[in-house]
N, C-alpha and C. Protein backbone atom coordinates (compact mmCIF):
# COMPACT_ATOMS: atom_id res chain seq x y z
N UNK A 1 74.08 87.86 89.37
CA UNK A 1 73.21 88.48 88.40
C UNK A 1 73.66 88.12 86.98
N UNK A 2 74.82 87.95 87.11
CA UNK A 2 75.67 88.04 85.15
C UNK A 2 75.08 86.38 85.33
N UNK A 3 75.48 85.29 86.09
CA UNK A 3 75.00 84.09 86.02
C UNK A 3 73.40 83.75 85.69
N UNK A 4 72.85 84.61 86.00
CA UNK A 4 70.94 84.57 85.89
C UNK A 4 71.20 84.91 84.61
N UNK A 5 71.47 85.91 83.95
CA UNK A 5 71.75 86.55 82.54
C UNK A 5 72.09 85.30 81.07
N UNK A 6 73.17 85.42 82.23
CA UNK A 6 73.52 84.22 80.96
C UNK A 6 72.66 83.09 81.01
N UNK A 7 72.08 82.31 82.08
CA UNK A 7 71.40 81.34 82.19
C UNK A 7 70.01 81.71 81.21
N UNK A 8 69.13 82.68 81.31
CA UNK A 8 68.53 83.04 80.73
C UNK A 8 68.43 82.97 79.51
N UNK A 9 69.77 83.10 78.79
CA UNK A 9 70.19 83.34 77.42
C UNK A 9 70.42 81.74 76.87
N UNK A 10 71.06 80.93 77.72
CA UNK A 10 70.81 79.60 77.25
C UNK A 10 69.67 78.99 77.35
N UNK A 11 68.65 79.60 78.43
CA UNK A 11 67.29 78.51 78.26
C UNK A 11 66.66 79.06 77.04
N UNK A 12 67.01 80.57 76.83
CA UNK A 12 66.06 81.18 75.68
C UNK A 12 66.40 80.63 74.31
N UNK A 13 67.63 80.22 74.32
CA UNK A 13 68.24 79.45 73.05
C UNK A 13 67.65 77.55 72.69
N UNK A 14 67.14 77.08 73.84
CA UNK A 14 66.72 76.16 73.55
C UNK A 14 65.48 76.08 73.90
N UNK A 15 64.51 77.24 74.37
CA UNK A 15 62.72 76.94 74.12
C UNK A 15 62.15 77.80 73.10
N UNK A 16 63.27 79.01 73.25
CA UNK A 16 62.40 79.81 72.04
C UNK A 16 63.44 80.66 71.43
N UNK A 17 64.53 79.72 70.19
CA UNK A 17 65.39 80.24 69.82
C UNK A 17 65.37 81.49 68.62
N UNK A 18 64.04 81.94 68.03
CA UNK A 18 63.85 82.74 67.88
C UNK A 18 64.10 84.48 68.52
N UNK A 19 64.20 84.30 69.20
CA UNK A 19 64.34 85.58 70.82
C UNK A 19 65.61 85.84 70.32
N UNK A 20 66.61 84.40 70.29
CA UNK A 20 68.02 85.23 70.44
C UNK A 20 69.13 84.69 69.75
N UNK A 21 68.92 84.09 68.89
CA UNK A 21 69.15 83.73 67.47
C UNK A 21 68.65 84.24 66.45
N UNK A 22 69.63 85.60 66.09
CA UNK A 22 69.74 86.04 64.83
C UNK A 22 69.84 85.34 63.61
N UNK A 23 71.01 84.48 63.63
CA UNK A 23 70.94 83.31 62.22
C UNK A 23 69.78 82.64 61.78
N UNK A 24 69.04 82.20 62.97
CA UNK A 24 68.07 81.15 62.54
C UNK A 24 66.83 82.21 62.34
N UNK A 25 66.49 83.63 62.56
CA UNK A 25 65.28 84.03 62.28
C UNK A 25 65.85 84.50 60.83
N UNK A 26 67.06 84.74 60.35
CA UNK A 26 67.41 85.06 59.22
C UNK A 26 66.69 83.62 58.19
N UNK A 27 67.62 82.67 58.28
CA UNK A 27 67.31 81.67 57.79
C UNK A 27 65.39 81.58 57.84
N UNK A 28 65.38 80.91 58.93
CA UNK A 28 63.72 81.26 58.37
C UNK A 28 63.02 82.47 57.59
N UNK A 29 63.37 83.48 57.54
CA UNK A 29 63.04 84.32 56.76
C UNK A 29 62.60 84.08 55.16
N UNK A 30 64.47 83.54 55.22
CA UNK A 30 64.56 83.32 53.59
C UNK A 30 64.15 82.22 53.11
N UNK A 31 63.71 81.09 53.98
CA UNK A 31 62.91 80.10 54.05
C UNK A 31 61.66 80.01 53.57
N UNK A 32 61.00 80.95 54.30
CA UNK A 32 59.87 81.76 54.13
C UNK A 32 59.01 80.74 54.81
N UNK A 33 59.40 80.07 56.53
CA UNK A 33 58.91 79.28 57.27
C UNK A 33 58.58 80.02 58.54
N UNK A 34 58.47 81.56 58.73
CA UNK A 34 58.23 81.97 59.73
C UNK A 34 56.93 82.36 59.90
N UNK A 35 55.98 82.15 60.63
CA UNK A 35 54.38 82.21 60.68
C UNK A 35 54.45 83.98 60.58
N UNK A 36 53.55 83.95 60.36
CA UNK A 36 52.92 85.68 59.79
C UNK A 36 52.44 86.23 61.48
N UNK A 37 52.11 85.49 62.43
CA UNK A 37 51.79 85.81 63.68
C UNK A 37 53.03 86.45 64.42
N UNK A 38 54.32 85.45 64.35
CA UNK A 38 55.51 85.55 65.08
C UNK A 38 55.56 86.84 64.86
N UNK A 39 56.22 86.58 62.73
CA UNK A 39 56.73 88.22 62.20
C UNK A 39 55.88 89.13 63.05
N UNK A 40 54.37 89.41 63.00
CA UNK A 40 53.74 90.54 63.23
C UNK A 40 54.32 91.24 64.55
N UNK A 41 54.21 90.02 65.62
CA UNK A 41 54.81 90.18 66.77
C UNK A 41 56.16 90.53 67.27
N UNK A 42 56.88 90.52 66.23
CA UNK A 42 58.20 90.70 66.57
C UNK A 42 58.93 92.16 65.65
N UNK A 43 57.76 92.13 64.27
CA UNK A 43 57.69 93.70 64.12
C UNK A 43 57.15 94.51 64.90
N UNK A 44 56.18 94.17 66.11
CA UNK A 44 55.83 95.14 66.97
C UNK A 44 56.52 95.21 67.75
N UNK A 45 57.04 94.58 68.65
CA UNK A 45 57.64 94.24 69.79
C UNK A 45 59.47 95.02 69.97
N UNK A 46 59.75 95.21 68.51
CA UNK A 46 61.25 95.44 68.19
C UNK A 46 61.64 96.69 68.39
N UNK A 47 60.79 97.75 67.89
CA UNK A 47 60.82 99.67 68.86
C UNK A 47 60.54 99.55 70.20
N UNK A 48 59.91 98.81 70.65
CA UNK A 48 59.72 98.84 72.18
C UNK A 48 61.36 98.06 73.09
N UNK A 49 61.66 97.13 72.30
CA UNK A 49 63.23 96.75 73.07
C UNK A 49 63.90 97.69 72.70
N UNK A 50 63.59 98.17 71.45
CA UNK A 50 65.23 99.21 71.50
C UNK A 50 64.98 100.28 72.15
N UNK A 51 64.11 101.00 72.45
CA UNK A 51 63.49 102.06 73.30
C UNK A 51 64.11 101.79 75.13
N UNK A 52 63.36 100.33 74.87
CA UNK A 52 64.25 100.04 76.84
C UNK A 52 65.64 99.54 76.49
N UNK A 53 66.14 99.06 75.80
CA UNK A 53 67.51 99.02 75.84
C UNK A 53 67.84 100.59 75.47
N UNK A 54 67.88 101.70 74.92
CA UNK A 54 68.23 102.83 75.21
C UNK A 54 68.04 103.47 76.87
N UNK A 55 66.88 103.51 77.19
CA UNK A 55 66.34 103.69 78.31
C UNK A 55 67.25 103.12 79.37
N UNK A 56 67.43 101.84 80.09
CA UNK A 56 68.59 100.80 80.44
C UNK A 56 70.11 101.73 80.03
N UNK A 57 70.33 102.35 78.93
CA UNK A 57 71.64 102.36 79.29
C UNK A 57 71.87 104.09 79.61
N UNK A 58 70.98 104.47 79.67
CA UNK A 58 70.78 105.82 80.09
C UNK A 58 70.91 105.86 81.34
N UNK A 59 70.07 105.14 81.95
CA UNK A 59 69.91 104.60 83.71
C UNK A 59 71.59 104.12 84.63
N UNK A 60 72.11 102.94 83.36
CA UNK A 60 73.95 102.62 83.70
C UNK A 60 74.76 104.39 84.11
N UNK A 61 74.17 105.36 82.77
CA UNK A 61 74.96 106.15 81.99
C UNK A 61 74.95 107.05 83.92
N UNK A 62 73.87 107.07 84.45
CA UNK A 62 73.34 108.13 85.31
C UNK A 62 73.67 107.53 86.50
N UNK A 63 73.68 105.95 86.70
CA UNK A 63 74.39 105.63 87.50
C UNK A 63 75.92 106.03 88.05
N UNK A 64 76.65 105.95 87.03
CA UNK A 64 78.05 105.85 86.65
C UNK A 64 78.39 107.46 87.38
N UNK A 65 77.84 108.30 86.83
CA UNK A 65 78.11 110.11 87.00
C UNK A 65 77.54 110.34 88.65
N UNK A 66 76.87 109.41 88.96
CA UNK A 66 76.25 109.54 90.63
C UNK A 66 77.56 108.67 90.96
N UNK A 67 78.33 107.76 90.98
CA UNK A 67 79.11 106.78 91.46
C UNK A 67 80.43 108.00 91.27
N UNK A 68 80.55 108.92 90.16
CA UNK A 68 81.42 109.81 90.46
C UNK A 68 81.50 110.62 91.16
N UNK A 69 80.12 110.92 91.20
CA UNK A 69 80.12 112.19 92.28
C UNK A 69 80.37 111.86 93.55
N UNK A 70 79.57 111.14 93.82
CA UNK A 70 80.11 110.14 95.13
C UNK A 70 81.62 110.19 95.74
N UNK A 71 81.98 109.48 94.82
CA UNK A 71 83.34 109.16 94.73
C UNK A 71 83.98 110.62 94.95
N UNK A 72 83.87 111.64 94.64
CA UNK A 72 84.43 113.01 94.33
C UNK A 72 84.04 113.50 96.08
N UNK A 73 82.86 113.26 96.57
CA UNK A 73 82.27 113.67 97.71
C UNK A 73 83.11 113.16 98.92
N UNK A 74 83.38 111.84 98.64
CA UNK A 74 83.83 111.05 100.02
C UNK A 74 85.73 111.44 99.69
N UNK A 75 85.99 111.96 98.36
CA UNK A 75 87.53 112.03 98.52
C UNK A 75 88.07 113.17 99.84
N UNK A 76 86.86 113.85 99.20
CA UNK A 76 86.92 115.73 99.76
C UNK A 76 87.08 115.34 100.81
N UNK A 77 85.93 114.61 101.63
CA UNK A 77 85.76 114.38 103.28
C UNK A 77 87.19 113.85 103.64
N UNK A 78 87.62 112.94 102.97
CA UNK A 78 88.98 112.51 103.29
C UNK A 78 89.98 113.46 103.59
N UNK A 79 89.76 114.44 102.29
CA UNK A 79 90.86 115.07 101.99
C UNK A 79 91.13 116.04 103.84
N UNK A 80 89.79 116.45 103.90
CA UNK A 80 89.40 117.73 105.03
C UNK A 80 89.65 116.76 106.31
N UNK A 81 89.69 115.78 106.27
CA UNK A 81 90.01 115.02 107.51
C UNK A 81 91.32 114.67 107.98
N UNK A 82 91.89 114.62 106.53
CA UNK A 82 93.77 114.16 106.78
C UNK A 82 94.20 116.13 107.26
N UNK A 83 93.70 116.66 106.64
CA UNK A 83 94.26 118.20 106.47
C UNK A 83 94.23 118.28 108.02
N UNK A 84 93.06 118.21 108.53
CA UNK A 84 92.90 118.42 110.37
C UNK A 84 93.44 117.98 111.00
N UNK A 85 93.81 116.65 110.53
CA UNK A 85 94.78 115.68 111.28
C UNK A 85 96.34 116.46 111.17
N UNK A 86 96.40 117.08 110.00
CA UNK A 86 98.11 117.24 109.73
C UNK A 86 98.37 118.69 110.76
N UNK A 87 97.10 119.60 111.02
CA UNK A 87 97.33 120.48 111.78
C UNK A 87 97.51 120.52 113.90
C-alpha cells in the first residue's frame, strides 16, 4: 500500500505537478502563469481535502483505540486462561 502511495506521488509529480508541488504552484502564482480555471478549481477543491484529510485521520484515530481495546480484550482472556491453568 505505502508502495502504491508513493508511486502515485511520483506519477502525480510528473503529469500533473501542480497536485503536489507546492514550489511550483507558488512560483506560478507569482508568475502570474496560472490559468484562472486551475486557480478556481483548486480554490474549490482545497476545503474539501482538508475536510477528508481530517475525516481520514479521525478514522486512523478510531482505529488505533479499537486496536487497543482489542488488545486489552485478548490480554484479559490470556490473563483468565494462565490463572486456570496455575490452579
Amino acid at each position: 500500500m505505502l508502495i502504491a502511495v508513493l508511486g502515485l506521488i511520483a506519477w502525480l509529480f510528473v503529469t500533473n505537478p501542480l497536485l503536489v508541488n507546492p514550489s511550483m504552484v507558488v512560483s506560478r502564482l507569482e508568475a502570474d502563469t496560472l490559468e484562472t480555471p486551475t486557480l478556481m478549481l483548486m480554490a474549490a477543491m482545497t476545503p474539501w481535502l482538508f475536510l477528508m484529510c481530517l475525516i481520514l485521520l479521525a478514522v486512523v484515530i478510531l482505529f488505533a483505540f479499537t486496536a487497543v481495546a482489542n488488545e486489552r480484550r485478548l490480554i484479559q482472556i490470556i490473563d483468565d486462561l494462565a490463572a486456570d491453568r496455575g490452579n
